[in-house]
Protein backbone atom coordinates (compact mmCIF):
# COMPACT_ATOMS: atom_id res chain seq x y z
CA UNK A 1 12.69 5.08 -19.39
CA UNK A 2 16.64 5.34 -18.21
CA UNK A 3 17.07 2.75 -15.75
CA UNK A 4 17.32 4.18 -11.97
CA UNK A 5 19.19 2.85 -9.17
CA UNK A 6 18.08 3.49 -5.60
CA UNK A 7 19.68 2.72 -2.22
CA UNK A 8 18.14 0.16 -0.13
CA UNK A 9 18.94 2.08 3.46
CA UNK A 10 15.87 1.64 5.47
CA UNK A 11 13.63 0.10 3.07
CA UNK A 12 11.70 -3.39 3.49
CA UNK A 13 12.54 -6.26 2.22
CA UNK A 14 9.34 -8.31 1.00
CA UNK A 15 9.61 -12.27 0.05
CA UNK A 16 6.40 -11.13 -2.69
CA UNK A 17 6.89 -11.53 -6.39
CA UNK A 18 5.30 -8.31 -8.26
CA UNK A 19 3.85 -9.24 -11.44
CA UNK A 20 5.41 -5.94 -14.12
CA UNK A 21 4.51 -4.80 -16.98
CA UNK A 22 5.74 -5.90 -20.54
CA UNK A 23 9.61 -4.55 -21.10
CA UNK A 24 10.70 -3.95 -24.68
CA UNK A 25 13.34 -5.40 -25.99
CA UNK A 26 15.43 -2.78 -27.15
CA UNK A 27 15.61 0.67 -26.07
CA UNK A 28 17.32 3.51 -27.15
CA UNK A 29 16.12 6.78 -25.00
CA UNK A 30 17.90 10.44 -25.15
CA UNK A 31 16.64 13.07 -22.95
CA UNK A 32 18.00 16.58 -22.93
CA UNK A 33 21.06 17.01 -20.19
CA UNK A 34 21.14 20.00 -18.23
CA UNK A 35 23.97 19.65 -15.63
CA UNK A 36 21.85 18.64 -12.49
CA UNK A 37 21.11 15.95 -15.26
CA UNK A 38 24.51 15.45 -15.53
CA UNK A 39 25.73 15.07 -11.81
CA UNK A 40 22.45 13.68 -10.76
CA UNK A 41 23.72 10.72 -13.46
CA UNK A 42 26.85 10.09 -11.76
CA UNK A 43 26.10 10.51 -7.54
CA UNK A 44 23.65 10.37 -4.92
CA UNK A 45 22.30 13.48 -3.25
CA UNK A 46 21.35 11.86 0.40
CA UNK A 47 18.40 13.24 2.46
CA UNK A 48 19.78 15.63 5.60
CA UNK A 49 18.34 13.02 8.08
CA UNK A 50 19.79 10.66 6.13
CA UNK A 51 22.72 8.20 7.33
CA UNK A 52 24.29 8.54 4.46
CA UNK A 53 24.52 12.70 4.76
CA UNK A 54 25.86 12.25 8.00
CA UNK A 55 28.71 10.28 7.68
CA UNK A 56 29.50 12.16 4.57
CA UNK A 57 29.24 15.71 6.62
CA UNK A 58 31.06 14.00 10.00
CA UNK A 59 33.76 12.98 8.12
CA UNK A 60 34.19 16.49 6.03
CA UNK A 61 34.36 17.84 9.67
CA UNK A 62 36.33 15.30 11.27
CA UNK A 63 38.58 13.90 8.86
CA UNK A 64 37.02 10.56 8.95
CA UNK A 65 34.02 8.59 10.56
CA UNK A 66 32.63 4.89 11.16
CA UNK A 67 29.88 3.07 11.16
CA UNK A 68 28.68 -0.65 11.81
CA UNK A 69 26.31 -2.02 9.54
CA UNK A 70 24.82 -5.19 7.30
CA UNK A 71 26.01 -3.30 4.06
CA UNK A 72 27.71 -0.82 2.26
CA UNK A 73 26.23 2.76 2.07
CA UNK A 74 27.99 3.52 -0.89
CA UNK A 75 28.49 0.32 -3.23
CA UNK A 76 26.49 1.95 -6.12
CA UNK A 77 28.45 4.83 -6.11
CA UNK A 78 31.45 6.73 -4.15
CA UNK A 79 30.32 10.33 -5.43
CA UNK A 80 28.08 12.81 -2.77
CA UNK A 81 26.57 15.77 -3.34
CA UNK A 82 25.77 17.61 -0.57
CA UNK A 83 24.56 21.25 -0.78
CA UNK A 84 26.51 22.32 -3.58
CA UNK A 85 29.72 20.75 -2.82
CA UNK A 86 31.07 16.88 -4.33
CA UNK A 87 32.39 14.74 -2.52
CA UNK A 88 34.45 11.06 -3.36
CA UNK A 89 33.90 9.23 -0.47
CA UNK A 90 36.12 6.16 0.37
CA UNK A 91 34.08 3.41 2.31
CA UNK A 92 36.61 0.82 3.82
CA UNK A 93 35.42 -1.96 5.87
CA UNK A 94 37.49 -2.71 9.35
CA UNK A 95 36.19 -5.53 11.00
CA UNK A 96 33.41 -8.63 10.18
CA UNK A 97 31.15 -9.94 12.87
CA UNK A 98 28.02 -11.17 12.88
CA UNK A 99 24.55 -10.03 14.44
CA UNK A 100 21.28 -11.15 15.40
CA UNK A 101 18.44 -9.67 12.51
CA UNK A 102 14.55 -10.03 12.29
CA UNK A 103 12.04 -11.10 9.55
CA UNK A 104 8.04 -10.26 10.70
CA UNK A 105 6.13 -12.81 8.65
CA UNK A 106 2.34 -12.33 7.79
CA UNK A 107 -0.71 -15.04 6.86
CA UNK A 108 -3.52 -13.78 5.22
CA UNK A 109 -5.63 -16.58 5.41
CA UNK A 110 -4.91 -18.74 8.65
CA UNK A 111 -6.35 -21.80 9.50
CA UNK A 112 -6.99 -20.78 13.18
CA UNK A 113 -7.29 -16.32 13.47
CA UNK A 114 -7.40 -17.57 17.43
CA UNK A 115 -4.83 -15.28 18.88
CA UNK A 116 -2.44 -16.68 21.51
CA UNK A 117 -0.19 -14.14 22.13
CA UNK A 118 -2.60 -10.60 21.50
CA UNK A 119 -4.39 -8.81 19.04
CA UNK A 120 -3.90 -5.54 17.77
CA UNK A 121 -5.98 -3.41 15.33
CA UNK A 122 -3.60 -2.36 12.55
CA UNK A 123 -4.33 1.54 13.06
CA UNK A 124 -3.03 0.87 16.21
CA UNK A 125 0.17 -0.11 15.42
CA UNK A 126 3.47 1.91 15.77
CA UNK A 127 4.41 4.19 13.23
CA UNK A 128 7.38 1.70 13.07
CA UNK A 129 5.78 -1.61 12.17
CA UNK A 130 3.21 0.67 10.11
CA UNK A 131 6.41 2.22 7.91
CA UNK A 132 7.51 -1.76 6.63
CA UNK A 133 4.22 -3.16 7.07
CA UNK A 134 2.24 -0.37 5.12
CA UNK A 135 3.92 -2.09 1.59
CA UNK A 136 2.16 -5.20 2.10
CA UNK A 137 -1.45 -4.39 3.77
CA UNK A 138 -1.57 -1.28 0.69
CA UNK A 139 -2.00 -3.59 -1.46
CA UNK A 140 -4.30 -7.02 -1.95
CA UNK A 141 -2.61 -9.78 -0.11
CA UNK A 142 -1.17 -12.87 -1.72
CA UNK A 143 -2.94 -15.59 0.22
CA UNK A 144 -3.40 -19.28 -0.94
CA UNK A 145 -0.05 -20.85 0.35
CA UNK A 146 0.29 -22.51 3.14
CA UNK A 147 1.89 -21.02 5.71
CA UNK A 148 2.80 -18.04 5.95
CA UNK A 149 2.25 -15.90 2.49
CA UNK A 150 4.85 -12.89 2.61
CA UNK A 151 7.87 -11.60 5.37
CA UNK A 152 9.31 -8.33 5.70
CA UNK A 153 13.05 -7.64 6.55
CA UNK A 154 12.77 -5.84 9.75
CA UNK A 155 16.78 -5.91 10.06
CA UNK A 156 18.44 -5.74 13.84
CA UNK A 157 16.80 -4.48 17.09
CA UNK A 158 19.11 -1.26 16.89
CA UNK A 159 17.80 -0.55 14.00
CA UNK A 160 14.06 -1.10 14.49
CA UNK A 161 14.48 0.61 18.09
CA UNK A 162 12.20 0.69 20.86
CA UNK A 163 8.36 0.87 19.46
CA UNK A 164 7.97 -1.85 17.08
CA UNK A 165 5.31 -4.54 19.35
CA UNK A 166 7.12 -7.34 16.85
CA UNK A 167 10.79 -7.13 17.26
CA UNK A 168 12.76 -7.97 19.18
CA UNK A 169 9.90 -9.46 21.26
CA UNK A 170 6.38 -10.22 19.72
CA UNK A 171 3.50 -8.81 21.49
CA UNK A 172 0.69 -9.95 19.63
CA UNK A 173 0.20 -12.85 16.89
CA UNK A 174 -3.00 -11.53 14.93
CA UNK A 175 -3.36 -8.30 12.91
CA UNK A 176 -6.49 -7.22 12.98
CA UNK A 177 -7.39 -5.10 10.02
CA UNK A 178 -11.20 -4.40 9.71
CA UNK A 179 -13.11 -7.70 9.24
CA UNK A 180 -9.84 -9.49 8.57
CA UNK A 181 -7.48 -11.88 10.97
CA UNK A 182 -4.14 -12.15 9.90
CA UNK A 183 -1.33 -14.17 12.06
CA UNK A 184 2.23 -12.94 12.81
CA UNK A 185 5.35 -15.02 13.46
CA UNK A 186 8.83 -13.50 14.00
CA UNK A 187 12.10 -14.95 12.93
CA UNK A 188 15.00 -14.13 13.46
CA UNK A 189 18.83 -15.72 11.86
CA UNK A 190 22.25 -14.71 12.74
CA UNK A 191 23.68 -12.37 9.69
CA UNK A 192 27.22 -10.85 9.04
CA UNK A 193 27.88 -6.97 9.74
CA UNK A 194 31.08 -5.05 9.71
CA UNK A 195 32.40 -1.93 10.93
CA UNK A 196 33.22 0.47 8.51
CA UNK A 197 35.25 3.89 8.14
CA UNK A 198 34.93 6.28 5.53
CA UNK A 199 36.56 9.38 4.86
CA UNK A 200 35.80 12.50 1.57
CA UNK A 201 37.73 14.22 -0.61
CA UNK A 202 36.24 17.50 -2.55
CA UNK A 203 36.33 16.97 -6.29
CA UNK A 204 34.02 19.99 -6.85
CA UNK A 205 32.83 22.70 -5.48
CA UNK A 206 29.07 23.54 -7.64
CA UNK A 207 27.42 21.59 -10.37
CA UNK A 208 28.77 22.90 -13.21
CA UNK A 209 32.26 22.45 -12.31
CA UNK A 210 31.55 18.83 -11.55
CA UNK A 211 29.03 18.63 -14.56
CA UNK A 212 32.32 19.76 -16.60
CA UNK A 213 34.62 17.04 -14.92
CA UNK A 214 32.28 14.15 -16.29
CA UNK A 215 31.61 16.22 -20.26
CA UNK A 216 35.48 16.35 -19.86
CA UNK A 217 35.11 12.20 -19.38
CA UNK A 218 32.58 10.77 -21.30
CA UNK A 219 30.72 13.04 -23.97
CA UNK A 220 31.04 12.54 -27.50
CA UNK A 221 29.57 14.06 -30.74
CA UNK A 222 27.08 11.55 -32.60
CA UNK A 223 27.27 12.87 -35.70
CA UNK A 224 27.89 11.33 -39.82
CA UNK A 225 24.31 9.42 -39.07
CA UNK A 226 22.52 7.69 -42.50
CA UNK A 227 19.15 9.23 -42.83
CA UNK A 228 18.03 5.96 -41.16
CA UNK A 229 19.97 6.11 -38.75
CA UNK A 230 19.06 9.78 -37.75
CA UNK A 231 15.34 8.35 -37.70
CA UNK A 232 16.24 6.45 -35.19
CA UNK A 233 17.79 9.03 -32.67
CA UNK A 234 14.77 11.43 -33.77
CA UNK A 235 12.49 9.04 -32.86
CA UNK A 236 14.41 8.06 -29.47
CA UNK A 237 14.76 11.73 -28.63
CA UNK A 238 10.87 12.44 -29.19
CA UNK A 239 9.80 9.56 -26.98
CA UNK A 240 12.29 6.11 -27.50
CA UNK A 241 13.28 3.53 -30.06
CA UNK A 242 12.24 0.37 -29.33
CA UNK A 243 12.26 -1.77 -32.96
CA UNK A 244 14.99 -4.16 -33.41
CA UNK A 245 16.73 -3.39 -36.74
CA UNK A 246 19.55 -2.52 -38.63
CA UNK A 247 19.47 0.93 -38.00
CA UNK A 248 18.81 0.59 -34.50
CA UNK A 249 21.77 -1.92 -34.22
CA UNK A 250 24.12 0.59 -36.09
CA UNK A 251 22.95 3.62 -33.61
CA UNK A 252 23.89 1.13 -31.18
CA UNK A 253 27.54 -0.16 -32.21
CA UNK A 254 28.24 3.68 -32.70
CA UNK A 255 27.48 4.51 -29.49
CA UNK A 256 29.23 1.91 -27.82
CA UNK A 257 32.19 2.45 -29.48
CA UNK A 258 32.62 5.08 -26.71
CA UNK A 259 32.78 5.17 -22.89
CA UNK A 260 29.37 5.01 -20.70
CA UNK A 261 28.96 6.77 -17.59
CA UNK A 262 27.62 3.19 -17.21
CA UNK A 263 27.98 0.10 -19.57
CA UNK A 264 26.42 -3.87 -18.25
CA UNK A 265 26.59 -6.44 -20.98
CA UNK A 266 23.28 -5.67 -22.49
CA UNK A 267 22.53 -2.11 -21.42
CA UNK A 268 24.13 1.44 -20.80
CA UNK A 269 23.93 4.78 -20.29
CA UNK A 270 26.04 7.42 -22.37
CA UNK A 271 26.37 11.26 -22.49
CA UNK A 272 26.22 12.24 -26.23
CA UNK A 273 25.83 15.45 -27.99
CA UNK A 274 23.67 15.50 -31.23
CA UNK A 275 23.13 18.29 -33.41
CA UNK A 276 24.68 20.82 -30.91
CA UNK A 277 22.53 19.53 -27.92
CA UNK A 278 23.20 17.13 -24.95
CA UNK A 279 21.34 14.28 -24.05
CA UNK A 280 21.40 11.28 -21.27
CA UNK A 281 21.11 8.46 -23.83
CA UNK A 282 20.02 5.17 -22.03
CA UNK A 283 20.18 1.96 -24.38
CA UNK A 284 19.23 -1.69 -23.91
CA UNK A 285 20.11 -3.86 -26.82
């Protein structure tokens, strides 16, 4: 139930609201901490092919290394694990410019499926437009609007390449996906970017070394609990808390009283021990 974060690199961006289920209003959730728990809590462990790993590994090698992009790499976090080896990494931004970036929008229900451009089945399309178009046409399309009903962020022609048939130049203007016509439009808006440079320092050199740098940190003993109040971290161990009472709200107030490995105005996540064991306790109050 702990809250995730993910990085964004790569991924498209869809203009589609995504109906969720029902959130509780409270949470209190401990699961057992081993220490990949642990430094899986506190940094990223990039892909190899992944831009991330390779400005982390160029600038272990080189001393530093740069990159131009929309973004930062490493706003969620400056610690990298790669192998088993951590890493701070330092992401300092050089110079601002600006950039030309493209958003592929779809209609599901046009008034006129004529094509004017081209038409192109949607099997047939490169494994490019497939990879941020495959979100959308997995799953039943939003139609009803006017217009056009959903866009995808395909970002700047270096980074969509050569093969996409939309971007930087559309080839066709109707998907054709079995007995279905939907119309494409491209559009495209200037957008800041900046060059970057980052450089690493080692902080540790396996997991339990930096597993013991972040115990060293933040974990804390829960102990001197009421009998209600140990009901509730029973009961948030075995599967999560999730009534709003007194007991929960004491848990609560005793837990914050110490420092998170990450603490927002309303939720958190601590590293506690309890009864001689170590859990990831996530809480949202």
């Amino acid at each position: 139930m702990r809250r995730r974060q993910f990085l964004a690199s790569g991924a498209a961006l869809l203009s589609v609201s995504v109906a969720g289920c029902v959130h509780p209003a409270v949470v209190l959730d401990m699961d057992d901490a081993t220490a990949d728990d642990i430094t899986d809590e506190v940094s990223m462990t990039p892909e190899s092919d992944s831009e991330e790993y390779t400005l982390v590994t160029s600038a272990r090698e080189n001393g530093s290394a740069t990159r131009t992009g929309r973004y930062e790499l490493f706003d969620r976090t400056g610690t990298v694990r790669v192998e088993d080896t951590f890493y701070d990494v330092s992401e300092t931004r050089l110079e601002s410019s600006e950039t030309e970036v493209f958003e592929v929008l779809i209609d599901f229900d046009p008034d006129d499926s004529t094509s004017e451009v081209g038409e192109i089945e949607y099997d047939d399309l490169p494994e490019t437009d497939r990879q941020r178009l495959d979100i959308v046409f997995s799953e039943d399309p939003p139609t009803g609007e006017d217009g056009y009903d959903v866009g995808v962020d395909y970002g700047t022609a270096e980074e969509v390449g050569d093969e996409s048939v939309f971007v930087p130049e559309r080839q066709y203007d109707i998907i054709v996906d079995g007995e279905e016509r939907y119309r494409v439009a491209v559009n495209s808006r200037t957008a800041p970017e900046a060059e970057y440079r980052y450089e690493v320092t080692e902080v540790a050199p396996d997991v339990e070394t930096f597993a013991n740098q972040v115990r060293t940190q933040y974990l804390f003993t829960l102990t001197d609990l009421s009998d209600a109040e140990r009901a509730v971290v029973e009961e948030a161990i075995d599967g999560g808390y999730y009534e709003d009472d007194d007991s929960f709200r004491s848990v609560i107030d005793r837990i914050r009283a110490h420092e998170g490995v990450e603490m927002e105005d309303f939720y958190g996540t601590w590293l506690l021990e309890y009864e001689g064991v170590e859990y990831l306790t996530y809480a949202e109050w």
